[in-house]
N, C-alpha and C. Protein backbone atom coordinates (compact mmCIF):
# COMPACT_ATOMS: atom_id res chain seq x y z
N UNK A 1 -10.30 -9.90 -11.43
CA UNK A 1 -9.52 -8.98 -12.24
C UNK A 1 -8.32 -8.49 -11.43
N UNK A 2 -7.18 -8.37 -12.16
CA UNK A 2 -5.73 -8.11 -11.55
C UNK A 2 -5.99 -6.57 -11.90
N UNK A 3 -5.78 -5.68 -10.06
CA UNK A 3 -5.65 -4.16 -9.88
C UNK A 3 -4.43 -3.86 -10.14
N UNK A 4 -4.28 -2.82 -11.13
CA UNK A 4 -3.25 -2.06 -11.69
C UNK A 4 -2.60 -1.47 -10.48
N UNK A 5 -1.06 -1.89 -10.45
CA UNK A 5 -0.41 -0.91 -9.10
C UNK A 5 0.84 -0.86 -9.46
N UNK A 6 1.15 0.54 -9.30
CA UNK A 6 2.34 1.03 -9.62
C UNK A 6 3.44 1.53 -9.00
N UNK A 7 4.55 1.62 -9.16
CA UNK A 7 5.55 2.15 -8.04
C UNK A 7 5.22 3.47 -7.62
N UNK A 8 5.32 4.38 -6.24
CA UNK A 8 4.89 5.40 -5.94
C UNK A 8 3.94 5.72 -5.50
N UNK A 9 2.43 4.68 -5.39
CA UNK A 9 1.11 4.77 -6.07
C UNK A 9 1.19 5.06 -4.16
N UNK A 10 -0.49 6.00 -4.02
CA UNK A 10 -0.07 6.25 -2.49
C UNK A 10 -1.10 5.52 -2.36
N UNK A 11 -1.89 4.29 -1.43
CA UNK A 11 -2.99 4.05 -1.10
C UNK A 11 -3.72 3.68 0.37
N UNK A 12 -4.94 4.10 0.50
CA UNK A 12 -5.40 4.07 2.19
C UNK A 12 -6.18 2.91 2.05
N UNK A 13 -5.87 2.22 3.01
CA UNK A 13 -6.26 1.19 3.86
C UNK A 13 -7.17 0.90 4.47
N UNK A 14 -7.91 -0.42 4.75
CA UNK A 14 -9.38 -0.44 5.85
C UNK A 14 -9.22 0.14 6.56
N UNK A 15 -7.64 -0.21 7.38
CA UNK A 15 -7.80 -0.74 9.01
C UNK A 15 -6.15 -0.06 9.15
N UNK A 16 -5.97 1.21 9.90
CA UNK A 16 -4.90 1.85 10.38
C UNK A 16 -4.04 1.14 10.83
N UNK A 17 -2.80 1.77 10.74
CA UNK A 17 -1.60 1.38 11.53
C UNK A 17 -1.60 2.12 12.69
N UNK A 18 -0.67 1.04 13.72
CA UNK A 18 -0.57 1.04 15.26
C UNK A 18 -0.48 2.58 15.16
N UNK A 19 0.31 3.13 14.20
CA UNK A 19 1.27 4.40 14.52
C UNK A 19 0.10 5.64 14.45
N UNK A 20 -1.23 5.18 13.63
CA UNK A 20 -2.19 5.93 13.55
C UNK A 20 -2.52 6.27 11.94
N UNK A 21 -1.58 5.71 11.42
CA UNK A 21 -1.48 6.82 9.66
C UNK A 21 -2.05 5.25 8.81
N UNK A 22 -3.10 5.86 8.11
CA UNK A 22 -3.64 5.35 6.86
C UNK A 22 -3.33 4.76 5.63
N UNK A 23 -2.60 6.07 5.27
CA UNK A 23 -2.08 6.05 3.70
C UNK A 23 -0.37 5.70 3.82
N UNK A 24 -0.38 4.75 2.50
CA UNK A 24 0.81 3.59 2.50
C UNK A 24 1.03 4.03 0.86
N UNK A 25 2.87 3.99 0.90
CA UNK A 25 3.10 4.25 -0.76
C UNK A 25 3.72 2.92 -0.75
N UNK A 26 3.52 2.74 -2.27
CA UNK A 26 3.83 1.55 -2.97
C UNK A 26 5.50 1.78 -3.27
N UNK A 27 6.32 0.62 -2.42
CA UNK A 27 7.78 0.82 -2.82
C UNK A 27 8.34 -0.42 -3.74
N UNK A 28 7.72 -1.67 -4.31
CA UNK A 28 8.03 -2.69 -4.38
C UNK A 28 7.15 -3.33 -4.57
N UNK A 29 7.15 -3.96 -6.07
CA UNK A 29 6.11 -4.71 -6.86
C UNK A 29 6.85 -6.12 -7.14
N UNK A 30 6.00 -7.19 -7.41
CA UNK A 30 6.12 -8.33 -7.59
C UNK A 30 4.81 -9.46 -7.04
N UNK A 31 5.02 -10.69 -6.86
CA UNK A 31 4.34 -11.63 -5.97
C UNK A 31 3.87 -10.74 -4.37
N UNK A 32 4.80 -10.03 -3.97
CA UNK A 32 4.70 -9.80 -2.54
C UNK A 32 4.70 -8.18 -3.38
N UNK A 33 3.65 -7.18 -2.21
CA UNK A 33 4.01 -5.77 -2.53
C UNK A 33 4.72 -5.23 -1.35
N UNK A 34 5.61 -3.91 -1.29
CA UNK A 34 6.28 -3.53 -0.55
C UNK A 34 5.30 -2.08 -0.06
N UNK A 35 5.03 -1.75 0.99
CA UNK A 35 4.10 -0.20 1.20
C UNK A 35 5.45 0.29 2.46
N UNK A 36 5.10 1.26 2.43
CA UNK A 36 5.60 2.32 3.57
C UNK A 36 4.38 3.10 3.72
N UNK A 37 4.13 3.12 5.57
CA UNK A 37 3.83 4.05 5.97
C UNK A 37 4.25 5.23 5.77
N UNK A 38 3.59 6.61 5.65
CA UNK A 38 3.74 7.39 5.57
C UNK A 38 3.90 8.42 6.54
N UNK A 39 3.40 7.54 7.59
CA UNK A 39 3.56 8.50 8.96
C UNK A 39 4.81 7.97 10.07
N UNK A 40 5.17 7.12 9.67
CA UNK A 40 6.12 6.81 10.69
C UNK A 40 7.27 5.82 9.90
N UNK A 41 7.23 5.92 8.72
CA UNK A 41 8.08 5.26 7.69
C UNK A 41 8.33 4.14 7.72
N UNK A 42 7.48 2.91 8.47
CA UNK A 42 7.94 1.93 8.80
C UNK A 42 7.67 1.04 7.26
N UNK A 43 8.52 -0.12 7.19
CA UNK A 43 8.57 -0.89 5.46
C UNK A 43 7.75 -2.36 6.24
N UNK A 44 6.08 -2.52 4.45
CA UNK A 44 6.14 -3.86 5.34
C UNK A 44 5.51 -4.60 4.12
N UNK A 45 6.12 -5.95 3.76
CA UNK A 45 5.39 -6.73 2.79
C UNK A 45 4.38 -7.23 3.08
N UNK A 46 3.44 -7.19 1.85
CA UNK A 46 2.41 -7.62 1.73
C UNK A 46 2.12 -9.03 0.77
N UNK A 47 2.12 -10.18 0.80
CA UNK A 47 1.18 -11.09 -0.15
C UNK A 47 0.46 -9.70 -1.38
N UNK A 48 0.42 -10.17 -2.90
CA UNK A 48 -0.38 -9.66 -3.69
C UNK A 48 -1.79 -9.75 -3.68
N UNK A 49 -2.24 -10.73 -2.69
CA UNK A 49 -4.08 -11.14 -2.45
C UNK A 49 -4.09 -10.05 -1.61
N UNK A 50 -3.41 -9.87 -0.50
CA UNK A 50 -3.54 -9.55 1.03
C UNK A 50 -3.81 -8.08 0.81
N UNK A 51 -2.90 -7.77 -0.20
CA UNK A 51 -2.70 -5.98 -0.11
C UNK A 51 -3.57 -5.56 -0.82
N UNK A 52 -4.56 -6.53 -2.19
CA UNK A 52 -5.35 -6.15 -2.89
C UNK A 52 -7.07 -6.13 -2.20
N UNK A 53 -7.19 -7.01 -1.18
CA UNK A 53 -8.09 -6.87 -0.29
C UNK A 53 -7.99 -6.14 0.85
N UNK A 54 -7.20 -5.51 1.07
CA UNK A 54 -6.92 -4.39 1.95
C UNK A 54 -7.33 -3.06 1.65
N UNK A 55 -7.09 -3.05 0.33
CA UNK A 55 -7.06 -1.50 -0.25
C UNK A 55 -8.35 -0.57 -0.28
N UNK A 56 -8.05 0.25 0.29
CA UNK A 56 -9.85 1.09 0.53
C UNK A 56 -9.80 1.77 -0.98
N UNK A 57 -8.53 2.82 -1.24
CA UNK A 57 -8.91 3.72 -2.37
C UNK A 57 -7.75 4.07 -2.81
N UNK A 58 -7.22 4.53 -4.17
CA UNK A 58 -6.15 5.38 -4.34
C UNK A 58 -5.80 6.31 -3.83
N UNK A 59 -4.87 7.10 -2.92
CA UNK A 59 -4.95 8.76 -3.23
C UNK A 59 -4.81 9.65 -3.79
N UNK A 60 -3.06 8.52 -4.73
CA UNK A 60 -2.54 9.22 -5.76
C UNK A 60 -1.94 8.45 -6.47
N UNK A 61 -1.74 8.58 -7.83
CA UNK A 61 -1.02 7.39 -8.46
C UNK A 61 0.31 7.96 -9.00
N UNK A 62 1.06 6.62 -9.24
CA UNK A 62 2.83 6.71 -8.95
C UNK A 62 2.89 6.98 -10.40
N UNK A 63 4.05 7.15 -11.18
CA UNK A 63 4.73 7.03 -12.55
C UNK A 63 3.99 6.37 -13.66
C-alpha cells in the first residue's frame, strides 16, 4: 500500500542524523522525496521505497 505524504508533513526516522536530530520535514514530493533536517537544516533526497521504509512515525502532518 502507497503511504500518504504530504508537503510539510514532519516525520522521525529509525536511525538519526550525524547532526543528532530525528525529525525530517517533507519539502518535495515525487519519485524521489525531498526531507530537511530539522536540526541542522541540511536538504537530502530520498528514493520513494527508501524514505517509506525509513519512516518510524508522523509527528505532524503538512497541508
Amino acid at each position: 500500500m502507497v503511504m500518504e505524504i504530504r508537503l510539510g508533513d514532519v516525520v522521525r526516522l529509525k536511525k538519526k542524523h550525524p547532526c543528532g536530530g530525528y525529525e525530517w520535514q517533507v519539502t518535495r514530493l515525487g519519485a524521489d522525496i525531498g526531507i530537511k533536517c530539522l536540526q541542522c537544516q541540511r536538504r537530502v533526497l530520498l528514493g520513494r521505497s527508501i524514505f517509506e521504509r525509513r519512516v518510524k512515525a508522523f509527528v505532524s502532518r503538512g497541508e
